[in-house]
C-alpha atoms as a PDB file:
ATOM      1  CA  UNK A   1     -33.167  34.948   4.477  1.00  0.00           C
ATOM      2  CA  UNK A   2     -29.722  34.118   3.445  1.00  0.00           C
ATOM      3  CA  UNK A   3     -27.247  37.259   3.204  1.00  0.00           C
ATOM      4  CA  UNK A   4     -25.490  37.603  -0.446  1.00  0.00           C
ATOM      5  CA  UNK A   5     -22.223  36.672  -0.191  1.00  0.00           C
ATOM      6  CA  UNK A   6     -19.008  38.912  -0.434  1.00  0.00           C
ATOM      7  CA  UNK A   7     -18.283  40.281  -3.927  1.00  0.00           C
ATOM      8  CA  UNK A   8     -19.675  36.875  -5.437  1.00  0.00           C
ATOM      9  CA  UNK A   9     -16.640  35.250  -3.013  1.00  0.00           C
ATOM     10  CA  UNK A  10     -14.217  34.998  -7.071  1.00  0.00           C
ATOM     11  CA  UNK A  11     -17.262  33.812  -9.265  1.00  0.00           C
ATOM     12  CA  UNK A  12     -17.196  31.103  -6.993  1.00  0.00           C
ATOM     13  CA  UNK A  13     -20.255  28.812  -7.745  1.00  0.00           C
ATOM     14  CA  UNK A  14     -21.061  25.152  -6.539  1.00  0.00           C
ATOM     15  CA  UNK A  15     -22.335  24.211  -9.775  1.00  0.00           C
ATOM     16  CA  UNK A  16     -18.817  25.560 -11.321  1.00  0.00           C
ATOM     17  CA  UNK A  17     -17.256  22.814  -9.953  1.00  0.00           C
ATOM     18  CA  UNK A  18     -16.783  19.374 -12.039  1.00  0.00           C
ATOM     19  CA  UNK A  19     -16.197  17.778  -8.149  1.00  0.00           C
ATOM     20  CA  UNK A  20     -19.764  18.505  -7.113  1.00  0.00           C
ATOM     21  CA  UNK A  21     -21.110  17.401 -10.544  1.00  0.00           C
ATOM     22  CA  UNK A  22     -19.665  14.199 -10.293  1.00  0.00           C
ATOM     23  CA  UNK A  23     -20.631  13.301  -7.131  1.00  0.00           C
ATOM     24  CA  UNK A  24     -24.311  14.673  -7.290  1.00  0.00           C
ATOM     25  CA  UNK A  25     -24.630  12.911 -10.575  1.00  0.00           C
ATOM     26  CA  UNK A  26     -23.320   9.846  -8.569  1.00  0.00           C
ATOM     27  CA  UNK A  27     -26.003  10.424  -5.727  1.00  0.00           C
ATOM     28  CA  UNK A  28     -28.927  11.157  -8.502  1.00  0.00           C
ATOM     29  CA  UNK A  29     -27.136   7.439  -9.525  1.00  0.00           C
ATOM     30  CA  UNK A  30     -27.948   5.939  -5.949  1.00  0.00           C
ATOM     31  CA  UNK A  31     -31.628   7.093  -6.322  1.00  0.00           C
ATOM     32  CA  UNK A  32     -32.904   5.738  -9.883  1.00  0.00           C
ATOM     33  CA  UNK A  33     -31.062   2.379  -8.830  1.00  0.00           C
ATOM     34  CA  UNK A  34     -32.571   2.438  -5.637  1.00  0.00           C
ATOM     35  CA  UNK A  35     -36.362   1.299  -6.874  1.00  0.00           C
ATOM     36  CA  UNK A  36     -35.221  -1.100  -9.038  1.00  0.00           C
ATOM     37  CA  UNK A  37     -32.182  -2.759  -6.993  1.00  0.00           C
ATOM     38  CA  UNK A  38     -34.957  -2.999  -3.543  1.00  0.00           C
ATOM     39  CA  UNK A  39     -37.140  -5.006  -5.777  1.00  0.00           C
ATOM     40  CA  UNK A  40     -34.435  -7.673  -5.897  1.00  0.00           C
ATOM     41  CA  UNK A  41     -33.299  -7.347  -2.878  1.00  0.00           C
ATOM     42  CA  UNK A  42     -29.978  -5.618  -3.635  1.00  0.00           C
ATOM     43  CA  UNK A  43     -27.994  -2.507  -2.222  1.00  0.00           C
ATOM     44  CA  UNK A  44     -26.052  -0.967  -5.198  1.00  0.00           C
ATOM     45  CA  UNK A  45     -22.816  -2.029  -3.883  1.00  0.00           C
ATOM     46  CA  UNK A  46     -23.754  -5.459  -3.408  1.00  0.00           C
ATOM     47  CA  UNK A  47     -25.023  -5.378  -6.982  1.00  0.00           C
ATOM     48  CA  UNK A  48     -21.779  -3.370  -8.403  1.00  0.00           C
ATOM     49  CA  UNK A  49     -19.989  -6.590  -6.482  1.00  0.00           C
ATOM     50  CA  UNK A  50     -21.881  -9.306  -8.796  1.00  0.00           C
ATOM     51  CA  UNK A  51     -21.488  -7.291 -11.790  1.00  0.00           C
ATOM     52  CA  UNK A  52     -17.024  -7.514 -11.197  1.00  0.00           C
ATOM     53  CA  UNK A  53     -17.623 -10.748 -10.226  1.00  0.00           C
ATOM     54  CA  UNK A  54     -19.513 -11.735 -13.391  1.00  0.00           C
ATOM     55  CA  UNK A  55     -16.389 -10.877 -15.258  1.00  0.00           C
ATOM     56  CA  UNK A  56     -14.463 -13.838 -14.077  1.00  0.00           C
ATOM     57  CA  UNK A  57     -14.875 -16.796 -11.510  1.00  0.00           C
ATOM     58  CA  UNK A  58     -12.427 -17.518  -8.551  1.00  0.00           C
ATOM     59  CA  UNK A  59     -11.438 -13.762  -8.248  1.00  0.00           C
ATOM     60  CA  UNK A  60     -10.000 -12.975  -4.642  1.00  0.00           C
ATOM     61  CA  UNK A  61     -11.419 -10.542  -2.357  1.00  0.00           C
ATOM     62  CA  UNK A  62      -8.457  -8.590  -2.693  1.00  0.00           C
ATOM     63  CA  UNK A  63      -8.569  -8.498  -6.438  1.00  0.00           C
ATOM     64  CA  UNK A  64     -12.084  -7.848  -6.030  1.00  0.00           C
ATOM     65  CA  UNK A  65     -11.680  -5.038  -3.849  1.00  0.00           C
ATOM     66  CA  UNK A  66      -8.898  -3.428  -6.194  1.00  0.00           C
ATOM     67  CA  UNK A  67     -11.330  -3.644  -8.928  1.00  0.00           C
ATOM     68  CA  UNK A  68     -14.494  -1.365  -6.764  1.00  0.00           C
ATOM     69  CA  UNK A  69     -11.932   0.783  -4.935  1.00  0.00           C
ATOM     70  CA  UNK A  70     -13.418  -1.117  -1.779  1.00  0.00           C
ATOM     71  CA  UNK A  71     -11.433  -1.916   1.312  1.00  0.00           C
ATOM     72  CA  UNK A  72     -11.658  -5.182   2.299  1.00  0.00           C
ATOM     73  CA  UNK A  73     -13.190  -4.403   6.076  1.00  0.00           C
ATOM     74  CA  UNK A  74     -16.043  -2.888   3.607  1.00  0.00           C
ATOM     75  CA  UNK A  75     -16.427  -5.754   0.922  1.00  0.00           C
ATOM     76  CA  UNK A  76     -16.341  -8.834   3.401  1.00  0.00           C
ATOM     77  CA  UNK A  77     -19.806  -7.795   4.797  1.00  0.00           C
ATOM     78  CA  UNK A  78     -21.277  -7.070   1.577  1.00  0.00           C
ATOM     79  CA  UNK A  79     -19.738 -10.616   0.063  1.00  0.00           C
ATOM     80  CA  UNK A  80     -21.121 -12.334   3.565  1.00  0.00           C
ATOM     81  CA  UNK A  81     -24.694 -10.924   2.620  1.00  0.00           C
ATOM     82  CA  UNK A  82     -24.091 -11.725  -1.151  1.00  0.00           C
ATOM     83  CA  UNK A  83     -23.521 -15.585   0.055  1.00  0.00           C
ATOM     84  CA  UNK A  84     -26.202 -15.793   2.681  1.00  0.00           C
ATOM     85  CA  UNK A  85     -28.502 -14.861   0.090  1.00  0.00           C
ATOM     86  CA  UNK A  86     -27.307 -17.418  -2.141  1.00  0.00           C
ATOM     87  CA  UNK A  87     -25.879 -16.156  -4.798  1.00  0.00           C
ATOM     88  CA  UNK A  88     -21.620 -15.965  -4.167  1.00  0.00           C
ATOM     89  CA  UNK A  89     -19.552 -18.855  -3.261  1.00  0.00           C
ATOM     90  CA  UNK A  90     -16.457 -17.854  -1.082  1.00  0.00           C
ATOM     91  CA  UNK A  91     -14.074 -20.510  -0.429  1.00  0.00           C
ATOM     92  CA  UNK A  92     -10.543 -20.704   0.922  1.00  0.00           C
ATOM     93  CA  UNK A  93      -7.831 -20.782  -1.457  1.00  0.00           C
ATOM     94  CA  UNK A  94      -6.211 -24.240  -1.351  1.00  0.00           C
ATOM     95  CA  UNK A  95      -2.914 -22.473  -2.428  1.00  0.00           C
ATOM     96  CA  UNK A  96      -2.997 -20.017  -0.127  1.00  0.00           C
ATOM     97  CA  UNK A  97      -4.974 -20.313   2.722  1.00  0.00           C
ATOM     98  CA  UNK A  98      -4.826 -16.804   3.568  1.00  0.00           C
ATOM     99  CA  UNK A  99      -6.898 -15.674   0.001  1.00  0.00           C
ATOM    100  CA  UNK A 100     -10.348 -16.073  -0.458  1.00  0.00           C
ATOM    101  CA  UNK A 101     -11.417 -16.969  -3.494  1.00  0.00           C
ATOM    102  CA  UNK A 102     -15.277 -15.760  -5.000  1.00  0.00           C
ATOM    103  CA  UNK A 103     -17.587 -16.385  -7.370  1.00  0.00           C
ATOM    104  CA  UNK A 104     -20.957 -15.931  -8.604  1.00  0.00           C
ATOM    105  CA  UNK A 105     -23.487 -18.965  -7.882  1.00  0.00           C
ATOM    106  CA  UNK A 106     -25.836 -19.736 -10.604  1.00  0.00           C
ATOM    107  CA  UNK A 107     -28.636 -17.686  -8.658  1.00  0.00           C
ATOM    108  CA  UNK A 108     -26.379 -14.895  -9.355  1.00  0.00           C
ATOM    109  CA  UNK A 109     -26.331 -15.315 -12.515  1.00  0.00           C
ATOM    110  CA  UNK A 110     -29.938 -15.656 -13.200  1.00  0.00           C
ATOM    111  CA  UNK A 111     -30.327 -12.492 -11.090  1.00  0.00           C
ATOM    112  CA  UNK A 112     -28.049 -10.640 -13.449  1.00  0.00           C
ATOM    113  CA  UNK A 113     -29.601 -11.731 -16.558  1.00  0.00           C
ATOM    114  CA  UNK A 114     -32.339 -10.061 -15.714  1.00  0.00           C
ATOM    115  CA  UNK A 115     -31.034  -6.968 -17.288  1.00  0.00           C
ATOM    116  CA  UNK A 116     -31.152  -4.598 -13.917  1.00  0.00           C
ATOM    117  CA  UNK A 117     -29.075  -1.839 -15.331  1.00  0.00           C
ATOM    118  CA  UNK A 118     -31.178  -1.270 -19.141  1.00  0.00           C
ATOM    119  CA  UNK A 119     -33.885   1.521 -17.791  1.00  0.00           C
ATOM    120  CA  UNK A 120     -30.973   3.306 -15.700  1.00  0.00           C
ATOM    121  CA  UNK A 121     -29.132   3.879 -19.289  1.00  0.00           C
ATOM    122  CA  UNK A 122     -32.127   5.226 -20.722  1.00  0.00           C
ATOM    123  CA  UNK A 123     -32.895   7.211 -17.694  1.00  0.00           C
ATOM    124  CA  UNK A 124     -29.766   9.166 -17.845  1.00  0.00           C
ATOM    125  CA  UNK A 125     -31.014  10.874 -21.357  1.00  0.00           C
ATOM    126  CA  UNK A 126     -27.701  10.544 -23.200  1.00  0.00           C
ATOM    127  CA  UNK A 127     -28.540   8.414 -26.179  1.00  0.00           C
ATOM    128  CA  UNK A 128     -25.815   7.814 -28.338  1.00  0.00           C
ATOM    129  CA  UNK A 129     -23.866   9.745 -26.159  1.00  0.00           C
ATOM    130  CA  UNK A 130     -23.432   7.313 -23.195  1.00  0.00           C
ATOM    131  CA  UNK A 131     -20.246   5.455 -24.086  1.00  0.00           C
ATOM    132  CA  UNK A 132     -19.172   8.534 -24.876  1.00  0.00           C
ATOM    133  CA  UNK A 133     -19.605  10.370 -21.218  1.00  0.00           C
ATOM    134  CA  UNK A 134     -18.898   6.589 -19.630  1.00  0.00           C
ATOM    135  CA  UNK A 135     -15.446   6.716 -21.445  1.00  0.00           C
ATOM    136  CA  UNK A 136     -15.114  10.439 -20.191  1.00  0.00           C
ATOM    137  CA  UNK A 137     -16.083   9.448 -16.594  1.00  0.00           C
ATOM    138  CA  UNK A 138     -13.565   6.882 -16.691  1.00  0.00           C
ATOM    139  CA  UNK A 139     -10.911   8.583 -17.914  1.00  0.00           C
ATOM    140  CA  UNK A 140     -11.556  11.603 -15.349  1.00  0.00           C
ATOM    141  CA  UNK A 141     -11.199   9.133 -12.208  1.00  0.00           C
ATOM    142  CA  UNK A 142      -7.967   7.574 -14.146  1.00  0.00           C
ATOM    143  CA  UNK A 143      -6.256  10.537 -14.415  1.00  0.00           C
ATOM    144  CA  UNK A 144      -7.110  11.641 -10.599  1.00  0.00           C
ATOM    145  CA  UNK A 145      -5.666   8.320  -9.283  1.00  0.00           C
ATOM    146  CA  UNK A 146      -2.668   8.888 -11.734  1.00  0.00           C
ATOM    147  CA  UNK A 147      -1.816  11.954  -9.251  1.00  0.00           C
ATOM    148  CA  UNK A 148      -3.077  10.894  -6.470  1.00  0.00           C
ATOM    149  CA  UNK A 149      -0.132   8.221  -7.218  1.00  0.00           C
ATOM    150  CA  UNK A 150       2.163  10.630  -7.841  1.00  0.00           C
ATOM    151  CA  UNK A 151       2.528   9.181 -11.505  1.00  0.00           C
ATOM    152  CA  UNK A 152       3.257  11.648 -14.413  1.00  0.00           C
ATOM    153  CA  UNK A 153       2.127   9.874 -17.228  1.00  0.00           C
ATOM    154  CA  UNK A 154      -0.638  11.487 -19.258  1.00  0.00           C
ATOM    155  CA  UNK A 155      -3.786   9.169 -19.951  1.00  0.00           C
END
């Protein structure tokens, strides 16, 4: 049996703080995709991948990487899985040898037109509200990196 804690250690609660929501909401995330994202054969960060790579062709892995707040030791094995499956090209920049340029195949793109992500919106409850709480969400992690940076500017 757990012992109370001392004088309620400041009104000092885990589900006080916004950190813990966030990232348990994140994890609660990682299980409703899970189902559907097995069925095709996907882990969520390969699928996150093909989702910033259907924004634009020829993007770099560096770019790419900016864009999911990956390392590039981390995205090179997803993007090696992503093409052995079929559905990235990577290819050497002719420009620069040293960039590597990606891009969706057109098995990707099939893959992604079949709507993965429509349930999980409905599944999180919030109606009307969702581009609301995205924008929110989005804003939240902006202004973190902002400090993180060291940058002063309000968002």
């Amino acid at each position: 049996m757990p012992r109370p804690a001392k004088a309620d250690a400041k009104g000092r609660k885990l589900s006080n703080f916004l950190c813990f929501a966030v990232y348990s909401a994140n994890l609660a995330f990682g299980r409703a995709y899970k189902p559907i994202l097995d069925a095709v054969g996907l882990t969520y960060t390969q699928y996150i991948a093909m989702i910033a790579l259907s924004e634009a062709d020829e993007q770099t892995v560096s770019a790419l990487g900016e864009k999911l707040f990956l390392e590039s030791n981390t995205l090179t094995p997803i993007l090696k899985k992503l093409e052995q499956s079929g559905y990235i090209s990577r290819t050497r920049d002719p420009a620069d040898e040293r960039q590597v340029r990606v891009s969706l195949t057109a098995a990707g793109r099939r893959l992604l037109d079949k709507e993965i992500n429509a349930s999980l919106v409905d599944a999180t409850g919030l109606g009307d509200e969702f581009p609301i709480v995205q924008k929110s969400v989005v804003r939240l992690r902006d202004n973190l990196l902002r400090h993180t940076r060291g940058d002063s500017k309000k968002g």
